[in-house]
C-alpha atoms as a PDB file:
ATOM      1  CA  UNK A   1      -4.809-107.672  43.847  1.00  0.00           C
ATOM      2  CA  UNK A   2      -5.446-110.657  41.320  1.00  0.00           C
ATOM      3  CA  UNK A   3      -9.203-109.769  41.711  1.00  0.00           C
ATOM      4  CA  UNK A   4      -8.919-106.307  40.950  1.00  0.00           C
ATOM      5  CA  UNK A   5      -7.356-106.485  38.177  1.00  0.00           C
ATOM      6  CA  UNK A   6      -9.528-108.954  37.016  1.00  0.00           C
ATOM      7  CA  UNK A   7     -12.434-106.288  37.321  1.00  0.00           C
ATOM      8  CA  UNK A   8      -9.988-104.161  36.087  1.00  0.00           C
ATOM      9  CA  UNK A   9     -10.183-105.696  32.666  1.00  0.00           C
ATOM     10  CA  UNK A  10     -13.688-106.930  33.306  1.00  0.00           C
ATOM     11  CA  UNK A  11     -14.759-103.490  32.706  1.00  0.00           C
ATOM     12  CA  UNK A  12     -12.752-102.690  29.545  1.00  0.00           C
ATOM     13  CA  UNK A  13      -9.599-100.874  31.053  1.00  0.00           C
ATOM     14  CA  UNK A  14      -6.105-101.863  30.055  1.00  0.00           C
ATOM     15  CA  UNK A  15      -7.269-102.802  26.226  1.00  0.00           C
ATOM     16  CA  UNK A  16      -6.041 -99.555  24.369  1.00  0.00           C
ATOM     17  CA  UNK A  17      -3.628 -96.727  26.257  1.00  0.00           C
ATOM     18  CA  UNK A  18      -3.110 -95.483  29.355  1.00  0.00           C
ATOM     19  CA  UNK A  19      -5.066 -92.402  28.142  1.00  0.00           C
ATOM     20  CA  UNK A  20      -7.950 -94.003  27.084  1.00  0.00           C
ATOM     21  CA  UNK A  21      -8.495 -95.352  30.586  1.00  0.00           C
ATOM     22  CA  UNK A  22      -7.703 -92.593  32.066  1.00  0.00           C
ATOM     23  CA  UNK A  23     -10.959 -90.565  29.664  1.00  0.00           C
ATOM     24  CA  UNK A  24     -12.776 -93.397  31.034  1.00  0.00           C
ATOM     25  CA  UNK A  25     -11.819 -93.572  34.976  1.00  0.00           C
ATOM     26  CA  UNK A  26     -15.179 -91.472  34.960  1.00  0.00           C
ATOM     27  CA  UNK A  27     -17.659 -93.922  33.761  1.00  0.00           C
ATOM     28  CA  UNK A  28     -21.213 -94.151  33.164  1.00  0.00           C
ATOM     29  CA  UNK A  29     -22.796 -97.727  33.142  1.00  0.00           C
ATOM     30  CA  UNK A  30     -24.724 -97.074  30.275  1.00  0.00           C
ATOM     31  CA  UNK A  31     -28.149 -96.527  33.197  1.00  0.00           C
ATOM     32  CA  UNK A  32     -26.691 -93.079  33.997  1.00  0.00           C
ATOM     33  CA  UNK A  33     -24.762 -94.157  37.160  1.00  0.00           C
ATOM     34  CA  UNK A  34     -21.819 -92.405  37.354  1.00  0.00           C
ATOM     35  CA  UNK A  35     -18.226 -93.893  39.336  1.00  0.00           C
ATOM     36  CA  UNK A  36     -15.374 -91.835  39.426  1.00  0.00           C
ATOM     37  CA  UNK A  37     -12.598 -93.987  39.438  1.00  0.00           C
ATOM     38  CA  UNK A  38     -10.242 -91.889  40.435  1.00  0.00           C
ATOM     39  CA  UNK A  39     -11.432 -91.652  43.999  1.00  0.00           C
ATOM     40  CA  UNK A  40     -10.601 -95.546  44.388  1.00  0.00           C
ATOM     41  CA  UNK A  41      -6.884 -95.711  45.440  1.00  0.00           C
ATOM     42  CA  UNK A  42      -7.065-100.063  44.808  1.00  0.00           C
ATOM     43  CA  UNK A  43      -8.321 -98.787  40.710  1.00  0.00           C
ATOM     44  CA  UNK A  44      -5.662 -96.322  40.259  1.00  0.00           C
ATOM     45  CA  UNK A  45      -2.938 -98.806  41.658  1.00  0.00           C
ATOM     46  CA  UNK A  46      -4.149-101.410  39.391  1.00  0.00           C
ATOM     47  CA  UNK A  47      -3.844 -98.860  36.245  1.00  0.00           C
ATOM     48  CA  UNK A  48      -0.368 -97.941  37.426  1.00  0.00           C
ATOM     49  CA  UNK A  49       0.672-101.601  37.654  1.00  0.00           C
ATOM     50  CA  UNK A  50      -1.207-102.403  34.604  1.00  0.00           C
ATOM     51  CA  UNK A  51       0.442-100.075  32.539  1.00  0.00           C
ATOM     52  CA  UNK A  52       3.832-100.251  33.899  1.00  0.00           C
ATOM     53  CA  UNK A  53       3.718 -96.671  35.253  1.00  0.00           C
ATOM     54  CA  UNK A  54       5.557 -96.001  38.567  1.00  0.00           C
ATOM     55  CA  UNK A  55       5.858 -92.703  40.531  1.00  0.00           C
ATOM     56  CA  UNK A  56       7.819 -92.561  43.609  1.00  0.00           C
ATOM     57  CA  UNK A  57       5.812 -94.177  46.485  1.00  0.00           C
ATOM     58  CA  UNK A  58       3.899 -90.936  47.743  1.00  0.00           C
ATOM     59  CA  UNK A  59       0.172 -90.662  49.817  1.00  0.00           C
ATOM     60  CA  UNK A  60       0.141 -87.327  47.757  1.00  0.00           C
ATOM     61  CA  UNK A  61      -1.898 -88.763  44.594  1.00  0.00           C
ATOM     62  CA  UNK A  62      -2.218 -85.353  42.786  1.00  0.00           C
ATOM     63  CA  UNK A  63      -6.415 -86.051  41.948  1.00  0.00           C
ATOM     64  CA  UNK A  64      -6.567 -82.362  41.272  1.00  0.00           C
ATOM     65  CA  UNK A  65      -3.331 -82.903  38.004  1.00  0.00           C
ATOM     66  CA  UNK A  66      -5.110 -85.969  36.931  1.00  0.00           C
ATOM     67  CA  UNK A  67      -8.785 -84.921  37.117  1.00  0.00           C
ATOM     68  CA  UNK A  68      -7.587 -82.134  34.636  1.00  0.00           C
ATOM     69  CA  UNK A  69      -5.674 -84.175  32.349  1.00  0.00           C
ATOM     70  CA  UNK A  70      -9.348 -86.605  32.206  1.00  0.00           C
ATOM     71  CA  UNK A  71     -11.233 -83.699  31.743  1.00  0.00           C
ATOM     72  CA  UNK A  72      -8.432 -82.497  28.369  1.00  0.00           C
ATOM     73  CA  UNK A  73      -8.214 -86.497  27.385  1.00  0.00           C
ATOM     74  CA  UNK A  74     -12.081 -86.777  27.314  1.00  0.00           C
ATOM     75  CA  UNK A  75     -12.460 -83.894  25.315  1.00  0.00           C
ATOM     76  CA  UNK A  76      -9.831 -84.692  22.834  1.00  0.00           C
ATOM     77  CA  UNK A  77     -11.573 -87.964  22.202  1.00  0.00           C
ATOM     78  CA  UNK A  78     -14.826 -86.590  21.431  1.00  0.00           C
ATOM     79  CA  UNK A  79     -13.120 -84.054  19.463  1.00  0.00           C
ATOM     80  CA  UNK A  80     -11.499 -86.869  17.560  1.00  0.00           C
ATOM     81  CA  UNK A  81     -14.447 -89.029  17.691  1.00  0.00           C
ATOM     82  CA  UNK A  82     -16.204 -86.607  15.687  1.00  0.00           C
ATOM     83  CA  UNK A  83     -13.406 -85.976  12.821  1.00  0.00           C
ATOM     84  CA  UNK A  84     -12.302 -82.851  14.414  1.00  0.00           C
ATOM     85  CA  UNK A  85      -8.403 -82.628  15.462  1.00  0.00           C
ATOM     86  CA  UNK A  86      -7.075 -80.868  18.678  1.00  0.00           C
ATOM     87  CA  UNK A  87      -6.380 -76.854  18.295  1.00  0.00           C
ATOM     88  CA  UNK A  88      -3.114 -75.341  18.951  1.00  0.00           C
ATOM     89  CA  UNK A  89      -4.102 -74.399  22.555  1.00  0.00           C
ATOM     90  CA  UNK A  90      -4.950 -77.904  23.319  1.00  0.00           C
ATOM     91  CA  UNK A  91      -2.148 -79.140  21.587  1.00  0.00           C
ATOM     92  CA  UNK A  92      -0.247 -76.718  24.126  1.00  0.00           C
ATOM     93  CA  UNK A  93      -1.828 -78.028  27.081  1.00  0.00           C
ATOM     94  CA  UNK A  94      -0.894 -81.598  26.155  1.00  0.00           C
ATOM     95  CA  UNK A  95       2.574 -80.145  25.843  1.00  0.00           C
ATOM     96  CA  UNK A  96       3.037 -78.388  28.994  1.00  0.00           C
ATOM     97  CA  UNK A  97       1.769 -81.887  30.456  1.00  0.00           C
ATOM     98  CA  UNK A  98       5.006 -83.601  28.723  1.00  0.00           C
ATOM     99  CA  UNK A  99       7.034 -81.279  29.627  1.00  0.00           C
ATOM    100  CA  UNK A 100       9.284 -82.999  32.358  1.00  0.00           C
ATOM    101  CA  UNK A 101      13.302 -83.530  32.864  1.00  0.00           C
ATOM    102  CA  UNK A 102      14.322 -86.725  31.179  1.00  0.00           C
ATOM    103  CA  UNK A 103      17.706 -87.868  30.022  1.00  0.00           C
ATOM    104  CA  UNK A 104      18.332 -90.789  27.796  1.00  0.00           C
ATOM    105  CA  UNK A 105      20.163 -94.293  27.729  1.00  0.00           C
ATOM    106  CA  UNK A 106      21.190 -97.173  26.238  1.00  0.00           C
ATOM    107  CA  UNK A 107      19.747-100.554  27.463  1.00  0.00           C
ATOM    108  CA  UNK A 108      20.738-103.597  25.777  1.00  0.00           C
ATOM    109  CA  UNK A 109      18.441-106.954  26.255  1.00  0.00           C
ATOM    110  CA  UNK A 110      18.036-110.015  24.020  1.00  0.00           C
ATOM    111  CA  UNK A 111      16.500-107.569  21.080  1.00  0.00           C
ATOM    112  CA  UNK A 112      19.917-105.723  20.899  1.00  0.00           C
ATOM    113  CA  UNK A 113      20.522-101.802  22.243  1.00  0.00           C
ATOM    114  CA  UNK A 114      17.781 -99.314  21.889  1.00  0.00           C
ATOM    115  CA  UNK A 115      17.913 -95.418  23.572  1.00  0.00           C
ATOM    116  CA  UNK A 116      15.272 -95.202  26.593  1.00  0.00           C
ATOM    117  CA  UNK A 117      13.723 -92.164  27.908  1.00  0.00           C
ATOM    118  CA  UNK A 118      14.371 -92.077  31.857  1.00  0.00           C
ATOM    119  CA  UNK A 119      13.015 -89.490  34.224  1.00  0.00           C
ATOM    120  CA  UNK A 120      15.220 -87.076  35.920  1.00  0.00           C
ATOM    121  CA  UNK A 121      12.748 -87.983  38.592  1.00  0.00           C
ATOM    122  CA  UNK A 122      10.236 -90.763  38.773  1.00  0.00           C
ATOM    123  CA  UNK A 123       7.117 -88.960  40.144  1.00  0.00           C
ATOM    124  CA  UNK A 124       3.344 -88.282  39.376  1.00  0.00           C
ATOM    125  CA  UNK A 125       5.168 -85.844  36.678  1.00  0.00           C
ATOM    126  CA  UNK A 126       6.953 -88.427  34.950  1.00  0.00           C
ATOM    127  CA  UNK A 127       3.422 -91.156  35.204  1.00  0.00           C
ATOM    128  CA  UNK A 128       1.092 -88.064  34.013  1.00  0.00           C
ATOM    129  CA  UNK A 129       3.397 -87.125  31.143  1.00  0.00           C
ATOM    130  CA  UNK A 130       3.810 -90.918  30.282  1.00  0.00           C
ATOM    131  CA  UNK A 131      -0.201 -91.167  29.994  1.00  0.00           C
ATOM    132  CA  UNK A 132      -0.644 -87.739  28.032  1.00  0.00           C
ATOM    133  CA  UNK A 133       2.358 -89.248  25.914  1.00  0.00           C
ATOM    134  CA  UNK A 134       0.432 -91.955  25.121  1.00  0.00           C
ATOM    135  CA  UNK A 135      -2.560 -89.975  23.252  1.00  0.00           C
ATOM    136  CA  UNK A 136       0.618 -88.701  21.058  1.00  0.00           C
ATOM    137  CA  UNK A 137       1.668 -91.935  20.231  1.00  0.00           C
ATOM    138  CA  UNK A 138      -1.640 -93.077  18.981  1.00  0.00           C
ATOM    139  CA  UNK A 139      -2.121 -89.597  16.666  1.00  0.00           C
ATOM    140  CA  UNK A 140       1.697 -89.915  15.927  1.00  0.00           C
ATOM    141  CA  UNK A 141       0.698 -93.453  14.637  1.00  0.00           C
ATOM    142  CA  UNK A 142      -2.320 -92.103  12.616  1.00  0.00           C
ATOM    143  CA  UNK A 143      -4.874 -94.095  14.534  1.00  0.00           C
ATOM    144  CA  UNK A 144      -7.061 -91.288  15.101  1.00  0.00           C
ATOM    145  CA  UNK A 145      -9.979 -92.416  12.790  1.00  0.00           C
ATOM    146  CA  UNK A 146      -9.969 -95.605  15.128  1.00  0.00           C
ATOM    147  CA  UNK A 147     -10.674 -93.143  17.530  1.00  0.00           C
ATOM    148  CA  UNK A 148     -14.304 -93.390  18.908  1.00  0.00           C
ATOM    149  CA  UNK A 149     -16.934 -92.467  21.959  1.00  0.00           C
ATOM    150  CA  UNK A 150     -19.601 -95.181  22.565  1.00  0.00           C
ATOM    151  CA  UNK A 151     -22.693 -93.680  20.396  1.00  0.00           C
ATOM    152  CA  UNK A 152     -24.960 -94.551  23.475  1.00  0.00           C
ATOM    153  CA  UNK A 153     -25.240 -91.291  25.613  1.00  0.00           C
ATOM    154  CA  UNK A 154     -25.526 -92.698  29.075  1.00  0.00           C
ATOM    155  CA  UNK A 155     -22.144 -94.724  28.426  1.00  0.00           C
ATOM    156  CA  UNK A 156     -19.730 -92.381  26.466  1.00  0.00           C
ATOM    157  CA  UNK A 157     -17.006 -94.785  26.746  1.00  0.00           C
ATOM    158  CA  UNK A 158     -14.060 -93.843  24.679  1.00  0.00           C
ATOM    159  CA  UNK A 159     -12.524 -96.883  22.447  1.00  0.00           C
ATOM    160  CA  UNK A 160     -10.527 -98.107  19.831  1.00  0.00           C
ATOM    161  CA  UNK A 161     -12.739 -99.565  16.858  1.00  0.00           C
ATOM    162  CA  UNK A 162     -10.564-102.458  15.467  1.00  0.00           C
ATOM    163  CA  UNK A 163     -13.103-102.864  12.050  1.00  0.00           C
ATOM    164  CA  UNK A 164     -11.382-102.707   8.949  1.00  0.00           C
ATOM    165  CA  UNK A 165     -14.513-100.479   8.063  1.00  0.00           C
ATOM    166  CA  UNK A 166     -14.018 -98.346  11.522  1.00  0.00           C
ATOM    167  CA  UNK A 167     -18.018 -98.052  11.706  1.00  0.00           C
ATOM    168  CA  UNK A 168     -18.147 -99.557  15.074  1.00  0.00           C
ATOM    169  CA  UNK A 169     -20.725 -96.826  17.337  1.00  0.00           C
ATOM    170  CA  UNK A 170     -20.681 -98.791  20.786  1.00  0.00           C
ATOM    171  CA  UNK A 171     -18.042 -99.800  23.164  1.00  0.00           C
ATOM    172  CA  UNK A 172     -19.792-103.358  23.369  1.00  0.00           C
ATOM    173  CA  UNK A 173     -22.491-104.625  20.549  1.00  0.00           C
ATOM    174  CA  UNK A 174     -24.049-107.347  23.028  1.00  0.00           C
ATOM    175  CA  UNK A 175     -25.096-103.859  25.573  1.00  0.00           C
ATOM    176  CA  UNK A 176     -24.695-100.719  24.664  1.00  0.00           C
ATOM    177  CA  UNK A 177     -25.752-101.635  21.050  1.00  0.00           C
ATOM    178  CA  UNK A 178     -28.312-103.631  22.340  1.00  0.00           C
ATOM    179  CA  UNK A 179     -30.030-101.070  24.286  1.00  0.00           C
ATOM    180  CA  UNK A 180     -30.047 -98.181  21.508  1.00  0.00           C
ATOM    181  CA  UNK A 181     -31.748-101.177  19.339  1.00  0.00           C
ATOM    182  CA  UNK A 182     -34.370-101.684  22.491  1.00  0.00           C
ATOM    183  CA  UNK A 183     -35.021 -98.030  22.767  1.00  0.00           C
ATOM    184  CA  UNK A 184     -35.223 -97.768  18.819  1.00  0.00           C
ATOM    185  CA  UNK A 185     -37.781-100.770  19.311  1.00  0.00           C
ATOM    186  CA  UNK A 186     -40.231 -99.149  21.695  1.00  0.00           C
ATOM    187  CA  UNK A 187     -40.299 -95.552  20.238  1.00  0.00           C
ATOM    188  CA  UNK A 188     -41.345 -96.941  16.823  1.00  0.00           C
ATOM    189  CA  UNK A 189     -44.311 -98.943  19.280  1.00  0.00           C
ATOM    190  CA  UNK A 190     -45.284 -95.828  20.627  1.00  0.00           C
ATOM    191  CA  UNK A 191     -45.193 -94.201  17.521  1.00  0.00           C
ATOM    192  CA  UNK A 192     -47.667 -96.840  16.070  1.00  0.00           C
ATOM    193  CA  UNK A 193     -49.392 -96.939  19.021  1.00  0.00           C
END
């Protein structure tokens, strides 16, 4: 499991949100090869773990719940990505996602006693309204400008730019930015040519 997870982070998941990889668990190696992560039971295992999120063991993964909640996460990125902000029906459909029995409690540790969220039940419900939750974190935490989709359209990952400026346009400088600045390169030699 130690190697998978170090692929796991290899590849840029587990750096931002549970949502974020989750937009991503469809990815595109930046040569138009596409894996769908979510068809590897050893990747989504590793994501729970990573991110602390854990249903009920079940051989039911619902694919079909979390296919549609990549599909709304991926287009509330680009939506974001572009200085847009989610409508009131996606805004609804994120809602109906969080929408699950929880009750609260106290927990006391070394930091002193803080209320918890705890599911009524602990089941895909609970882990796919935990990852949705996390996309309303990062708006509730006005992060959204951070908010970007790798400019280079055979990638598309979606990632947090960290630069004070927030003019970061690919996921990684040393590839993605160094093949838009290759393909730049040989169109203006054609063009000359």
């Amino acid at each position: 499991m130690k190697a998978l997870q170090n692929i796991f982070h290899a590849a840029g998941f587990g750096k931002v949100a549970p949502w974020v990889d989750l937009a991503n668990s469809q990815e595109w190696n930046g040569f138009g090869k596409l894996t769908d992560h979510l068809t590897n039971s050893r990747w989504l295992a590793t994501f729970l773990k990573h991110w602390n999120l854990h249903p009920l063991p079940s051989k039911n993964v619902p694919r079909r719940k979390l296919v549609h909640l990549r599909f709304l996460l991926r287009r509330a990125a680009e939506k974001l990505a572009a200085g847009g902000s989610l409508d009131p029906r996606e805004i609804s459909k994120v809602n109906q996602v969080l929408n699950v029995p929880v009750w609260q409690k106290l927990v006391q540790d070394q930091n002193g006693i803080r209320a918890e969220m705890v599911p009524v039940r602990s089941d895909w419900n609970w882990v796919i309204a935990r990852i949705a939750a996390s996309l309303g974190e990062m708006l509730a935490n006005h992060e959204v400008e951070r908010i970007k989709v790798c400019a280079n359209s055979d990638c598309r990952w979606v990632f947090r730019d960290p630069t004070k400026a927030k003019t970061k346009r690919w996921c990684n400088d040393r590839t993605c930015g160094n093949r838009a600045r290759v393909r730049r390169a040989r169109a203006a030699q054609k063009q000359r040519a």
